[in-house]
Protein backbone atom coordinates (compact mmCIF):
# COMPACT_ATOMS: atom_id res chain seq x y z
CA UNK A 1 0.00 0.00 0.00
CA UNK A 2 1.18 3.65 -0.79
CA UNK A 3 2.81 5.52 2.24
CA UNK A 4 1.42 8.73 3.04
CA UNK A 5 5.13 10.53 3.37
CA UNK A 6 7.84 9.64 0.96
CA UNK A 7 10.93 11.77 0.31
CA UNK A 8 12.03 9.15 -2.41
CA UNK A 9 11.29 9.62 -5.84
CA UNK A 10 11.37 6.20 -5.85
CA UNK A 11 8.34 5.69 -4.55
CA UNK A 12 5.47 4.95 -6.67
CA UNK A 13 1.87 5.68 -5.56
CA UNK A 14 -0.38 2.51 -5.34
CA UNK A 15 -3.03 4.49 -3.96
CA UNK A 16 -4.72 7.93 -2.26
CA UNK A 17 -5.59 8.82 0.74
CA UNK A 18 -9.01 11.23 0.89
CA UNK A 19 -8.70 13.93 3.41
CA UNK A 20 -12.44 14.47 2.92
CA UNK A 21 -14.27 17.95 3.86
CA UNK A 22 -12.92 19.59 6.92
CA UNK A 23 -16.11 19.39 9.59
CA UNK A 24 -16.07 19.08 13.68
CA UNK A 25 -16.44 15.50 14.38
CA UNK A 26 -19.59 15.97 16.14
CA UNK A 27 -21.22 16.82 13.36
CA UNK A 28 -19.95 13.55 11.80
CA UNK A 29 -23.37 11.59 12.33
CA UNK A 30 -25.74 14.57 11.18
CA UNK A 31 -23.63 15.23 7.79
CA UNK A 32 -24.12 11.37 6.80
CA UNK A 33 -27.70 11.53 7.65
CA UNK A 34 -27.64 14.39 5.50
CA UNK A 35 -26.34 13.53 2.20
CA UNK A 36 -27.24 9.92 2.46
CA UNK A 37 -31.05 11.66 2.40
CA UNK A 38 -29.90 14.04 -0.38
CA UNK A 39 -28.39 10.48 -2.35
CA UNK A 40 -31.82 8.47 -1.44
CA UNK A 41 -33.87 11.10 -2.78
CA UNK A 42 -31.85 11.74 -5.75
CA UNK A 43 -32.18 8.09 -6.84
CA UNK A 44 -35.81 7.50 -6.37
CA UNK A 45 -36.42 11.52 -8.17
CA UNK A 46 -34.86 9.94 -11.08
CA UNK A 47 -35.99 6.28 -11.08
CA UNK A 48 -39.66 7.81 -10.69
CA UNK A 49 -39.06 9.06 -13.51
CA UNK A 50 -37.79 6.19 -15.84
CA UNK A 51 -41.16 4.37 -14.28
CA UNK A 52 -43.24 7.07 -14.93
CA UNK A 53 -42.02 7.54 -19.09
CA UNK A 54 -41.83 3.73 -19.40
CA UNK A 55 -45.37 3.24 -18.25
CA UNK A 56 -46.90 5.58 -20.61
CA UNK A 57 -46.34 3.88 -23.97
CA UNK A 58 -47.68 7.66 -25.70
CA UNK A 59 -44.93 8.99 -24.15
CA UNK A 60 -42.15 6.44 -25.84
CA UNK A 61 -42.49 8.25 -29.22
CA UNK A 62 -41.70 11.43 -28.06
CA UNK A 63 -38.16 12.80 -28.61
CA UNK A 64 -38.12 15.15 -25.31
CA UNK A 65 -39.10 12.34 -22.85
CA UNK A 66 -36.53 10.04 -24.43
CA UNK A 67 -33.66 12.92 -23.89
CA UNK A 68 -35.19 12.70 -20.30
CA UNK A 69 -35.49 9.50 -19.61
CA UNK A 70 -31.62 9.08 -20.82
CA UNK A 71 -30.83 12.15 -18.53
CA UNK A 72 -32.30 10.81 -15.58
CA UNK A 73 -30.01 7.91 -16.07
CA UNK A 74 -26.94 9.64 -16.35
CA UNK A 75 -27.93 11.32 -13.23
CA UNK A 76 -28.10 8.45 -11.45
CA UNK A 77 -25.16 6.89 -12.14
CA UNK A 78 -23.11 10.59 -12.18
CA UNK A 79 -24.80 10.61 -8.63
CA UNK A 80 -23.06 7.07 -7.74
CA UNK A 81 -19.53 8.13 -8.61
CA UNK A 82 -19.71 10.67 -6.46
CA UNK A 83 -21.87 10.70 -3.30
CA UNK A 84 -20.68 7.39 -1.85
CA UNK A 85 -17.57 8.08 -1.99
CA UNK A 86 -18.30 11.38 0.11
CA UNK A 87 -20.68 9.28 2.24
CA UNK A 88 -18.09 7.26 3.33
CA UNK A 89 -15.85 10.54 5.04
CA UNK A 90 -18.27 10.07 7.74
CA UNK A 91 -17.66 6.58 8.48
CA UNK A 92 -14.87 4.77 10.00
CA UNK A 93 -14.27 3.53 6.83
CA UNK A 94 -11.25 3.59 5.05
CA UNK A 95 -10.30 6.45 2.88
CA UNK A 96 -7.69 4.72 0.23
CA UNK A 97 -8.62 4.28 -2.64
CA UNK A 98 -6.29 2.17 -5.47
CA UNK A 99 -4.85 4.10 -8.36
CA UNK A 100 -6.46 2.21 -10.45
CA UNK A 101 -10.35 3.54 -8.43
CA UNK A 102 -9.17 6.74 -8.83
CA UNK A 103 -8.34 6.16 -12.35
CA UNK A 104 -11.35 4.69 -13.28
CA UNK A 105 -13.28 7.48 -10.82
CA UNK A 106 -11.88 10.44 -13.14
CA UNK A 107 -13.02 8.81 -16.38
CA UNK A 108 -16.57 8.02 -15.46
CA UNK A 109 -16.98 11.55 -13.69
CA UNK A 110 -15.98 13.05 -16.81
CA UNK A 111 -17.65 10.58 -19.11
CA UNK A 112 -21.00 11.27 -17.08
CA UNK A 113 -20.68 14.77 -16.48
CA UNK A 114 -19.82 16.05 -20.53
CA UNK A 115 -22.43 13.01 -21.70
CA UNK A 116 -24.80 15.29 -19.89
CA UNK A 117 -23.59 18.48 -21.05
CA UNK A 118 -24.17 17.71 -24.41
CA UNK A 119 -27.50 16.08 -24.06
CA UNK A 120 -28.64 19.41 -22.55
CA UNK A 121 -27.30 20.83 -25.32
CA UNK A 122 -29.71 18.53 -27.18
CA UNK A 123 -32.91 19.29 -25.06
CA UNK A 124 -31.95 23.23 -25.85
CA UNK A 125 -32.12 22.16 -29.47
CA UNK A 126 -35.23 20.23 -28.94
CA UNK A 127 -37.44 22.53 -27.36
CA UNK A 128 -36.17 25.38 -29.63
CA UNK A 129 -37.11 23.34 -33.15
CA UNK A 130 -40.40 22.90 -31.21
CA UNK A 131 -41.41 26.04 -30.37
CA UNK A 132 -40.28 28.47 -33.13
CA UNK A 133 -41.04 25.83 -35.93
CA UNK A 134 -44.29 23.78 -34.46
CA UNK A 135 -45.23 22.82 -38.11
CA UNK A 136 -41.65 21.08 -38.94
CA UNK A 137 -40.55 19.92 -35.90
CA UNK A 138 -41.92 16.49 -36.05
CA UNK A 139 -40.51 16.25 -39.34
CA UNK A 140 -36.87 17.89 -38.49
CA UNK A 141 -37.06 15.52 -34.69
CA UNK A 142 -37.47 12.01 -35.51
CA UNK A 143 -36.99 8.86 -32.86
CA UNK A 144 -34.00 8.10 -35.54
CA UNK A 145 -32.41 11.09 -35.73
CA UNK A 146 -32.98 11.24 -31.82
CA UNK A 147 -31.49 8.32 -31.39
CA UNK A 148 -28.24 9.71 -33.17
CA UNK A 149 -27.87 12.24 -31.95
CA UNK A 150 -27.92 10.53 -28.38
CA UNK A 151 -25.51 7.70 -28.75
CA UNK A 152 -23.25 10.65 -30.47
CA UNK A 153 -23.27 12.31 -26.84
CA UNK A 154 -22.58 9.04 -25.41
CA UNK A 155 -19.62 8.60 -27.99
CA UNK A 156 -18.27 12.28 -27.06
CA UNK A 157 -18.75 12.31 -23.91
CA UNK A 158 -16.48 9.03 -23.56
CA UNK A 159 -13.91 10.61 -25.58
CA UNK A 160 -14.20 13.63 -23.39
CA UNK A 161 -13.53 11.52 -20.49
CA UNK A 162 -10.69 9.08 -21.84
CA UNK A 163 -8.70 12.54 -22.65
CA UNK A 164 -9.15 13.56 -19.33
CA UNK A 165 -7.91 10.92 -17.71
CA UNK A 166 -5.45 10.22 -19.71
CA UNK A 167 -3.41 13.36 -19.51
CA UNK A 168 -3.93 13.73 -15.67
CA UNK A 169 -2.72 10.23 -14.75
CA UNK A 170 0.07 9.86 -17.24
CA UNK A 171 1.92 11.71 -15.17
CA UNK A 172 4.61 9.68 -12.87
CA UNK A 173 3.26 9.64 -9.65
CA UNK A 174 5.50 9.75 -6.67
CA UNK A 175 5.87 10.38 -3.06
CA UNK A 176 2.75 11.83 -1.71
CA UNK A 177 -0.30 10.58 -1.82
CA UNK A 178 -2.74 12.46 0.29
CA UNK A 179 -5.63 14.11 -1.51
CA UNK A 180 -7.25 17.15 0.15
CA UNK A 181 -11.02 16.72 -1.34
CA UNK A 182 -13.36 13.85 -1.30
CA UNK A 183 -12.87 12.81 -5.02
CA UNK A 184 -9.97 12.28 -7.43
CA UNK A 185 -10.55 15.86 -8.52
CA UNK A 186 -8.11 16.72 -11.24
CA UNK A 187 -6.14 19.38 -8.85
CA UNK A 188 -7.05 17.78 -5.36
CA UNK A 189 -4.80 14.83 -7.21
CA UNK A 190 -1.78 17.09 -9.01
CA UNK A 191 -1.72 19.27 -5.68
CA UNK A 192 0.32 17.14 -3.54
CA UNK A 193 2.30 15.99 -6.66
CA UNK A 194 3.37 19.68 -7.34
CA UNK A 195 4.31 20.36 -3.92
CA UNK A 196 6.22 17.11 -3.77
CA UNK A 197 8.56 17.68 -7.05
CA UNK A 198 9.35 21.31 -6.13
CA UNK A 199 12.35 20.62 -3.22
CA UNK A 200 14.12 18.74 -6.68
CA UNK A 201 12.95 21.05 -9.05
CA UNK A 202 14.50 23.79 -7.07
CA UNK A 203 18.06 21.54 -6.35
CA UNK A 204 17.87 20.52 -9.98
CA UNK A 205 18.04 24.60 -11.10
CA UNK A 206 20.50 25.77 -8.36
CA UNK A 207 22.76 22.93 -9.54
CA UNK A 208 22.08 24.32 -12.93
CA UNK A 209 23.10 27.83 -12.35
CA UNK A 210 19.54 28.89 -12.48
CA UNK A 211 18.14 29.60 -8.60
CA UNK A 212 14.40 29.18 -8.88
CA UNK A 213 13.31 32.37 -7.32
CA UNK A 214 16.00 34.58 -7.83
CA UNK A 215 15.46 37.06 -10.45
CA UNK A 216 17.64 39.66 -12.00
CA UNK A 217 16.09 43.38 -10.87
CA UNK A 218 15.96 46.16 -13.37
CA UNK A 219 16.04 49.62 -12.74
């Protein structure tokens, strides 16, 4: 398992360790009740809706209810990537999580997130097509073209979130591994990595002739 101080740059993070949000422990028990309520709530919102558009078959062939239904979904799941995670701050649970989990945490936050972006993007589009062009807009919205148009938001959205974590955890990771948030948030993660490489940054430019804060003055 990673160590939570290093001064070796030999040492390779296996994992994180989640700070959490900063809160008086006595508040501990109230602040799970909380946003375990807030995540129970959230869930059934959304799965009352699936129910409620899957039990109306009128409702099936309609464009805006399938952007819905497929937003409700996301939000559920976007909800799940999240929220537990934060749930378990307030538990005696452990806070590691494997590289890998964090990893995989980034890309489906970001896969999630921009997927719903840009199918908001597509409910903007919807409800403009159907309101300042009545008479063509079952024409111009189609469940075909719908359907498109939704799997390409999927498609992005992936790609959105691949890049994402790609570039952030490509990075040799080293040293410290203590994350000061409650996710692997792209700068709760590089944070600790920053302050970690600066000591040899700073050696590496004084042995260089180049002192890292020392700057010529001008008249």
């Amino acid at each position: 398992m990673g160590k939570t101080k290093n001064t070796s740059l030999d040492t390779v993070v296996t994992d994180f360790v989640f700070l959490g949000l900063s809160h008086p422990p006595s508040l501990r028990t109230l602040l799970f009740l909380v946003f375990f309520t807030i995540y129970i709530l959230t869930q059934l919102g959304n799965l009352i809706i699936l129910l409620t558009v899957w039990a109306d078959p009128k409702l099936h062939a309609r464009p805006m209810y399938m952007l819905l239904v497929v937003l409700s979904f996301l939000d559920m799941w976007l909800s799940s990537v999240i929220v537990p995670r934060l749930i378990l701050d307030f538990t005696p649970a452990s806070k590691r999580i494997p590289f890998g989990g964090c990893v995989a945490q980034r890309y489906f936050f970001h896969f999630l997130g921009s997927t719903q972006c840009f199918l908001y993007t597509l409910m903007a589009y919807d409800r403009y097509l159907a309101i300042c062009q009545p008479l063509r807009y079952p024409v111009i919205i189609n469940g075909r073209l719908c359907t498109t148009l939704v799997a390409g938001a999927w498609v992005a959205g992936s790609i959105h979130g691949s890049i994402q974590a790609t570039l952030t955890f490509r990075l040799p990771y080293c040293g410290a591994n203590q994350v000061d948030y409650f996710i692997c948030d792209i700068p709760a993660v590089l944070r600790p990595q920053t302050s970690f490489y600066a000591p040899f940054n700073e050696s590496k430019h004084q042995e260089q002739g180049f002192p890292g804060d020392r700057r010529p003055h001008t008249a």
